[in-house]
C-alpha atoms as a PDB file:
ATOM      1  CA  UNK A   1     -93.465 152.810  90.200  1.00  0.00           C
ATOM      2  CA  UNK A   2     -93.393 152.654  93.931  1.00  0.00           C
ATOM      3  CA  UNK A   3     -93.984 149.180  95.932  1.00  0.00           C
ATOM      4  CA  UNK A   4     -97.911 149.754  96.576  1.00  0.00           C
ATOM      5  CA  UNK A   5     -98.206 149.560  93.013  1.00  0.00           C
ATOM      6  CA  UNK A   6     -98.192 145.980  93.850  1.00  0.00           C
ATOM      7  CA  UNK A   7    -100.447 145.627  96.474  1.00  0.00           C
ATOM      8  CA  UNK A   8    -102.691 142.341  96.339  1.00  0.00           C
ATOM      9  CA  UNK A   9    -106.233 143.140  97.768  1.00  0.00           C
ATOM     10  CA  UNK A  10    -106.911 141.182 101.026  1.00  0.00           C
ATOM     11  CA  UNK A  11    -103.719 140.269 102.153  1.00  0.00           C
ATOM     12  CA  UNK A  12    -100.532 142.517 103.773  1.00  0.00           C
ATOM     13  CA  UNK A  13     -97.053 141.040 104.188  1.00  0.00           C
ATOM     14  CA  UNK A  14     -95.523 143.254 106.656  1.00  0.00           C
ATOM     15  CA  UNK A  15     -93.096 140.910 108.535  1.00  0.00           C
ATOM     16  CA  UNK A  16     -89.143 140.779 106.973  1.00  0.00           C
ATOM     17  CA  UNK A  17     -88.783 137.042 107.316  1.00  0.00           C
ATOM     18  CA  UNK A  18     -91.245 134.153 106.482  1.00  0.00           C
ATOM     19  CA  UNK A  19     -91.275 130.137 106.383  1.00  0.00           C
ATOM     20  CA  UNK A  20     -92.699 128.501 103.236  1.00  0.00           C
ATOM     21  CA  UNK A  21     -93.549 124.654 103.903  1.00  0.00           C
ATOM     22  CA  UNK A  22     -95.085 122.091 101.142  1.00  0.00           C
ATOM     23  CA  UNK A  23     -97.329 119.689 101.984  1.00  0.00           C
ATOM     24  CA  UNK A  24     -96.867 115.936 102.569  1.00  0.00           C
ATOM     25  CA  UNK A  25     -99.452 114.780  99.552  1.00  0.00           C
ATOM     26  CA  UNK A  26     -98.502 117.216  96.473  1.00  0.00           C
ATOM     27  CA  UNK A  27     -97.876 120.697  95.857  1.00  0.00           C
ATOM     28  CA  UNK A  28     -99.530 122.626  98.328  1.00  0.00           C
ATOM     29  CA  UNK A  29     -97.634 124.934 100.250  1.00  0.00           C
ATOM     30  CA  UNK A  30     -98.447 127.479 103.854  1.00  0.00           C
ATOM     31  CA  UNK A  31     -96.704 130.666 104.611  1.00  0.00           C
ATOM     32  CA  UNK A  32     -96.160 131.755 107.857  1.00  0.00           C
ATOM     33  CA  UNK A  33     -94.669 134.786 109.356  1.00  0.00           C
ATOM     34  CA  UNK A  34     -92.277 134.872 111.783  1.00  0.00           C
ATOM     35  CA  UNK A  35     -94.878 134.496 114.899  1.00  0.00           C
ATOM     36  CA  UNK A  36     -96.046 131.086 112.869  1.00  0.00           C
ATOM     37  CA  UNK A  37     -99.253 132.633 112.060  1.00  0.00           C
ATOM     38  CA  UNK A  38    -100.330 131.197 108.761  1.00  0.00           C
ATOM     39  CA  UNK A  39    -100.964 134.066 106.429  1.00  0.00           C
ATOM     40  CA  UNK A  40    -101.410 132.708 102.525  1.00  0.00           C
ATOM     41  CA  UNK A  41    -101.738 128.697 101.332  1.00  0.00           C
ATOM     42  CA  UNK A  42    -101.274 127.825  97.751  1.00  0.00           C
ATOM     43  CA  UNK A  43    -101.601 124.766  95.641  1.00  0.00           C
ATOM     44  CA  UNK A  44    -101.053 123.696  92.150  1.00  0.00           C
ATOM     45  CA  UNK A  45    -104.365 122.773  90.480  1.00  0.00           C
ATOM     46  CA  UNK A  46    -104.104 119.094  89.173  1.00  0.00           C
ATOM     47  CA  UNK A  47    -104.883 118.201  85.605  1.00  0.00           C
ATOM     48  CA  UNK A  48    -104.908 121.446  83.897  1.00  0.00           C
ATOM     49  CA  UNK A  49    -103.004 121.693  80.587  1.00  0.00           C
ATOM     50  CA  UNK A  50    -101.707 125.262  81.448  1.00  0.00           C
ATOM     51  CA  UNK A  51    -100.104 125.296  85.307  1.00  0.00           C
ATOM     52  CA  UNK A  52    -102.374 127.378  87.780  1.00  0.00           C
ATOM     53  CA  UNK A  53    -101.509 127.835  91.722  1.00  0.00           C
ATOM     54  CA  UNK A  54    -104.271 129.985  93.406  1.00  0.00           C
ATOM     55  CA  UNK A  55    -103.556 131.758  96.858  1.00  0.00           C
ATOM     56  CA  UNK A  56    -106.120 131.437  99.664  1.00  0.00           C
ATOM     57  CA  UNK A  57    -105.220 134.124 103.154  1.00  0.00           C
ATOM     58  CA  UNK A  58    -105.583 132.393 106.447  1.00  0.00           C
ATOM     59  CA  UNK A  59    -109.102 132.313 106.078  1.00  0.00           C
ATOM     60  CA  UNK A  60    -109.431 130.598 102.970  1.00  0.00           C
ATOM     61  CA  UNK A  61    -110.770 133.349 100.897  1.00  0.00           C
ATOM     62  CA  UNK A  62    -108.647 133.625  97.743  1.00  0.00           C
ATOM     63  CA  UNK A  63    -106.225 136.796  97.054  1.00  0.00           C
ATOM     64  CA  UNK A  64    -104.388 135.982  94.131  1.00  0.00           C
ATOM     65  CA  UNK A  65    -103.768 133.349  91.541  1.00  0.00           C
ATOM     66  CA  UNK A  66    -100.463 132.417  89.914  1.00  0.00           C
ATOM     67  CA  UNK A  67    -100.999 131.224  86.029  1.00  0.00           C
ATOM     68  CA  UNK A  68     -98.782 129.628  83.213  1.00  0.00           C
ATOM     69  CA  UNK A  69     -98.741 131.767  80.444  1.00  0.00           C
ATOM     70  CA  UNK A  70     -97.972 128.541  78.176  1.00  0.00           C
ATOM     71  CA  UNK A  71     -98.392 125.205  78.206  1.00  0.00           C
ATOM     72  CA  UNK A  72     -97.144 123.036  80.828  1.00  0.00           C
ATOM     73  CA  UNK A  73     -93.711 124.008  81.319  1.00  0.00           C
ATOM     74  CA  UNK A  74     -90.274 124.391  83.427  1.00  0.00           C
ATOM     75  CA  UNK A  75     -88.993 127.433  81.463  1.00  0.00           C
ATOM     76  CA  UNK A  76     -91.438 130.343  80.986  1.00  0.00           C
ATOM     77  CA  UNK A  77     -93.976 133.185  82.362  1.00  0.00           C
ATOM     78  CA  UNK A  78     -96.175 132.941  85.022  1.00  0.00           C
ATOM     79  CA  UNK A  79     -98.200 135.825  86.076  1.00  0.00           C
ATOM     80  CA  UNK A  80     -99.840 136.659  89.006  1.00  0.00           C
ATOM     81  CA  UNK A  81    -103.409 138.029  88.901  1.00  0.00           C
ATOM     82  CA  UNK A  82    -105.283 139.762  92.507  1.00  0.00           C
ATOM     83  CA  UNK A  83    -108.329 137.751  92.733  1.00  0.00           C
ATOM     84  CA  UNK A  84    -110.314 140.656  93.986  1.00  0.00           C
ATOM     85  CA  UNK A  85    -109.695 143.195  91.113  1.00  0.00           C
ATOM     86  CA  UNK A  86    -108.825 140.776  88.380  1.00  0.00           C
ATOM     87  CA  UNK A  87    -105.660 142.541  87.912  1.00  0.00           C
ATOM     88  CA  UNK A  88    -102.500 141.329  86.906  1.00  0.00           C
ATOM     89  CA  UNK A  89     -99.965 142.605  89.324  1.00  0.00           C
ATOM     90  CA  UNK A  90     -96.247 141.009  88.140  1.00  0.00           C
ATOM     91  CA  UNK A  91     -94.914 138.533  85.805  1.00  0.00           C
ATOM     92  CA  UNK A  92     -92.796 135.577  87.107  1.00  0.00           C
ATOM     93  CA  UNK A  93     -90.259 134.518  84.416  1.00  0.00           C
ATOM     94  CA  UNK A  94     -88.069 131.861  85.081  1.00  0.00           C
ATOM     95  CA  UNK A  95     -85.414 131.812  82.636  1.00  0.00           C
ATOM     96  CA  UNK A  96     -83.863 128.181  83.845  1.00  0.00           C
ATOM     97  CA  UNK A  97     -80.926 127.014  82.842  1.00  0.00           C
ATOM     98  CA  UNK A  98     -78.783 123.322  84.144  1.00  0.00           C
ATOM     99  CA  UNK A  99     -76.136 126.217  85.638  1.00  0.00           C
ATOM    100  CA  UNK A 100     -78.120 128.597  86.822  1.00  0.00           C
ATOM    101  CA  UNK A 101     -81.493 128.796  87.787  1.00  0.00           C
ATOM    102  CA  UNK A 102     -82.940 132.527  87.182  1.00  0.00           C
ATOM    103  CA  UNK A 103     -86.540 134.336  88.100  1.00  0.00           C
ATOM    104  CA  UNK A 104     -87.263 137.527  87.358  1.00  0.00           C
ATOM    105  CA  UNK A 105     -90.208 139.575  88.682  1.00  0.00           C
ATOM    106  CA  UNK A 106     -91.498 141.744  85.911  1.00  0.00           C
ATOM    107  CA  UNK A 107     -94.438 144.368  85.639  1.00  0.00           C
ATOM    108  CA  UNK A 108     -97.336 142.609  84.610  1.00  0.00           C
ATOM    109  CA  UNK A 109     -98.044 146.036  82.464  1.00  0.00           C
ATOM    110  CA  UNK A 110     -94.691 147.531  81.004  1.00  0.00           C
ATOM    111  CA  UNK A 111     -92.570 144.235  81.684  1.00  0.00           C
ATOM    112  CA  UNK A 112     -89.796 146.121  83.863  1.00  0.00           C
ATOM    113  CA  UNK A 113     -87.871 144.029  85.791  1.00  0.00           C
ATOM    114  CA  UNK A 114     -88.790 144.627  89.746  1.00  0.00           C
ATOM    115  CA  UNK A 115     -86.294 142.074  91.001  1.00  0.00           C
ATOM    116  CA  UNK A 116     -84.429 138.770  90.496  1.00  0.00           C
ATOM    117  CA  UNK A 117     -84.189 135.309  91.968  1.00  0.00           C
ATOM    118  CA  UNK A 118     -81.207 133.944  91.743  1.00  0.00           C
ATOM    119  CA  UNK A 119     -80.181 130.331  92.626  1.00  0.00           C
ATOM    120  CA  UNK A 120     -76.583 130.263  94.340  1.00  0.00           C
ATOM    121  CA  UNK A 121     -73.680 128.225  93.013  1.00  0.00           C
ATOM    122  CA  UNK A 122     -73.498 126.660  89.558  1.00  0.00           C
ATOM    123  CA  UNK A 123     -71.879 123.396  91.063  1.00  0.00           C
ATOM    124  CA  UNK A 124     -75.128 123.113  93.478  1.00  0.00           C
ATOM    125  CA  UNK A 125     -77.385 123.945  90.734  1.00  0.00           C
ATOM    126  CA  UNK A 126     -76.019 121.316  88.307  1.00  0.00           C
ATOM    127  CA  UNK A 127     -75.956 118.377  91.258  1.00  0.00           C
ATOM    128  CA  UNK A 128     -79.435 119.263  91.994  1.00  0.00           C
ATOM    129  CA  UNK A 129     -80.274 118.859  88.239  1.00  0.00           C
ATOM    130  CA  UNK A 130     -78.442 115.789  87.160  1.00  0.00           C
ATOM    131  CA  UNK A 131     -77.521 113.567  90.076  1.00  0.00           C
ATOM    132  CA  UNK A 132     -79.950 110.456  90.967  1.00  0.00           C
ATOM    133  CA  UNK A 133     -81.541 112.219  94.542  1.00  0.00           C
ATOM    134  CA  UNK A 134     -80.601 115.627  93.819  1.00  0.00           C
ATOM    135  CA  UNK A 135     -84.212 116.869  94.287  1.00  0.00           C
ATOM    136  CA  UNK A 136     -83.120 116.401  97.827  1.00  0.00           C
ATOM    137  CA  UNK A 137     -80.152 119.170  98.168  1.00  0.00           C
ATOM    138  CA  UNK A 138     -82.301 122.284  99.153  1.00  0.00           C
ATOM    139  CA  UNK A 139     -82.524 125.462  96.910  1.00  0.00           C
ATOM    140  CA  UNK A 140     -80.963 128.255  98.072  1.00  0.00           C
ATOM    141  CA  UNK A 141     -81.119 131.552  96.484  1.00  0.00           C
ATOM    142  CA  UNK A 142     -80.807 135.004  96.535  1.00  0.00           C
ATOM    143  CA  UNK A 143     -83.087 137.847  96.235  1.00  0.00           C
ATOM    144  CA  UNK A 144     -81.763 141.043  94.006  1.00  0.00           C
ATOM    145  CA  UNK A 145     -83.503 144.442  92.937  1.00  0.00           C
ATOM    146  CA  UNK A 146     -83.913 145.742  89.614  1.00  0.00           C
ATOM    147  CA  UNK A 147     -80.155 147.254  89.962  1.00  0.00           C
ATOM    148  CA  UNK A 148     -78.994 143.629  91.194  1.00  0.00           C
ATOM    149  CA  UNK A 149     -78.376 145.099  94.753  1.00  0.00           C
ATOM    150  CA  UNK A 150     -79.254 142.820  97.617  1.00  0.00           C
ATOM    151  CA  UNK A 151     -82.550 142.579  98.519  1.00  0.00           C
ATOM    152  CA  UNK A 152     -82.815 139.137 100.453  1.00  0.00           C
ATOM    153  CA  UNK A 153     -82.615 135.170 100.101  1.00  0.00           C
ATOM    154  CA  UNK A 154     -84.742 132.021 100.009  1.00  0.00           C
ATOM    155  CA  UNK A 155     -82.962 129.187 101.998  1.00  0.00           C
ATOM    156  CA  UNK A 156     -84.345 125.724 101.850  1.00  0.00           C
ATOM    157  CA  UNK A 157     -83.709 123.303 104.492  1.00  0.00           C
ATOM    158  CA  UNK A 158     -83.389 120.105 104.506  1.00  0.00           C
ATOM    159  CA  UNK A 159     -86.442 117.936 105.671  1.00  0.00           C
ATOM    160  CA  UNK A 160     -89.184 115.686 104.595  1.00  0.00           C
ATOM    161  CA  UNK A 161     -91.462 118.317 103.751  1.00  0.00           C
ATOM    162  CA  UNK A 162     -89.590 121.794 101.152  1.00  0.00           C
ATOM    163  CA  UNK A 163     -88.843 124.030 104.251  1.00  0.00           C
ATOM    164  CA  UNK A 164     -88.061 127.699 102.587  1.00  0.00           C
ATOM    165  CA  UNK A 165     -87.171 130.624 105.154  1.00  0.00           C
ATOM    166  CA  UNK A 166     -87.609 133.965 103.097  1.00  0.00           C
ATOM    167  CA  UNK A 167     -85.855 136.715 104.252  1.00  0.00           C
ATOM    168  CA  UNK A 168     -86.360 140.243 102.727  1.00  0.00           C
ATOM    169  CA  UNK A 169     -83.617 142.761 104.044  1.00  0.00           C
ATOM    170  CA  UNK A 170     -84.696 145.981 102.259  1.00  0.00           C
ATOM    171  CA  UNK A 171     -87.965 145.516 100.425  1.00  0.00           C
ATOM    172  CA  UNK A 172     -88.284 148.821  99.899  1.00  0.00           C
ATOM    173  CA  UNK A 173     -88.289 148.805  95.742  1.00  0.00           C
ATOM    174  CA  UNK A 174     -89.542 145.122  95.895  1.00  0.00           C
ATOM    175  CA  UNK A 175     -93.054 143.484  96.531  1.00  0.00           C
ATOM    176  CA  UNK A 176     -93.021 140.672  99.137  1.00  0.00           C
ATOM    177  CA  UNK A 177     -96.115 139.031  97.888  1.00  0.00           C
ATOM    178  CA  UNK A 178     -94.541 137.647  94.640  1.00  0.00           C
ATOM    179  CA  UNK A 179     -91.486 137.053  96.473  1.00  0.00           C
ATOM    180  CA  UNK A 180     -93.433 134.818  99.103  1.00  0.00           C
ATOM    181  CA  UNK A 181     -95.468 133.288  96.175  1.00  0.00           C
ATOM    182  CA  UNK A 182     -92.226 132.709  94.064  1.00  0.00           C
ATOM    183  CA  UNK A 183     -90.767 130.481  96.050  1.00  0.00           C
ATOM    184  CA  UNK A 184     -93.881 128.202  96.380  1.00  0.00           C
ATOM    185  CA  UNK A 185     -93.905 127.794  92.433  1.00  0.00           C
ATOM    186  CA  UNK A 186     -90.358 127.888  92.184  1.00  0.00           C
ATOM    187  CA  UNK A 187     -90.454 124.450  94.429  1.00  0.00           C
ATOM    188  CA  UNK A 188     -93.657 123.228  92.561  1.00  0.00           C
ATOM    189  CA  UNK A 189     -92.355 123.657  88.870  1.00  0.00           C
ATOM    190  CA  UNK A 190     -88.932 122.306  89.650  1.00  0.00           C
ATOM    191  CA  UNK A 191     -90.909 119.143  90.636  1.00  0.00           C
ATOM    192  CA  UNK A 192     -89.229 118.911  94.161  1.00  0.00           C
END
């Protein structure tokens, strides 16, 4: 399968680097690209016993939703269905651990893996999971292909407000719309 298999109706990611903030009040994030135009917002929906994000494009008209396949959950699917065709484009599986913390992108059809996000360094990973304030040392991780080659990284910073600058190197095998909407729900399950 080539990348435009992937292809979300109504929006384009084109740009090789983008900056993923959360909101102040909850879990709702912006993307921008690197001029700082705004180019997809997402949100977790409050209340709901299975974990839904939908994904709105600049001008508020949704493009794609991001679902729980289970119950409320840190460990499990989540899959990402275009809003326009009602198509379910990739699979999000986060296979977390206390050492490492692991998502892989996966066909939504024949469950191939696509690509892999990886958090980096098992000491980092571990402080972030079981010291008091360890929500607060930023995620970094690293973007692989289905062969594990390098693809690109997600760097948090350290702020206020989850800061995330995405960088895709070579996104030639890989789809930059899951990637971009990865590391909104990666910060919004982890509870950070």
């Amino acid at each position: 399968m080539s990348r435009s298999d992937y292809d979300i109706s109504g929006i384009e990611l084109t740009d090789d680097s983008y900056t993923v903030v959360q909101g102040f009040v909850r879990n709702k994030y912006k993307a921008m690209d690197a001029a700082g135009n705004v180019v997809l917002r997402g949100k977790q929906k409050m209340l709901k016993l299975k974990e839904q994000f939908p994904f709105v494009d600049a001008d508020g008209a949704e493009v794609f939703e991001v679902r729980a396949g289970g119950m409320i959950d840190i460990a499990g699917n989540y899959v990402l269905t275009d809003s326009q065709t009602g198509e379910d484009v990739v699979i999000l599986d986060n296979d977390y651990s206390i050492f490492q913390d692991t998502w892989t992108i996966r066909d939504a059809d024949t469950e191939a893996k696509l690509a892999t996000i990886e958090s980096r360094g098992g000491a980092v990973t571990v402080a972030r999971n079981v010291l008091p304030f360890g929500q607060w040392i930023p995620h970094k991780y690293e973007i692989a292909d289905a062969d594990g080659d390098h693809v690109g990284r997600i760097d948090g910073q350290f702020s206020l407000q989850d800061t995330y600058e995405i960088t895709v190197d070579d996104a030639s095998d890989v789809p930059k719309e899951p990637v971009v909407a990865a590391a909104m729900v990666i910060d919004a399950i982890q509870g950070n």
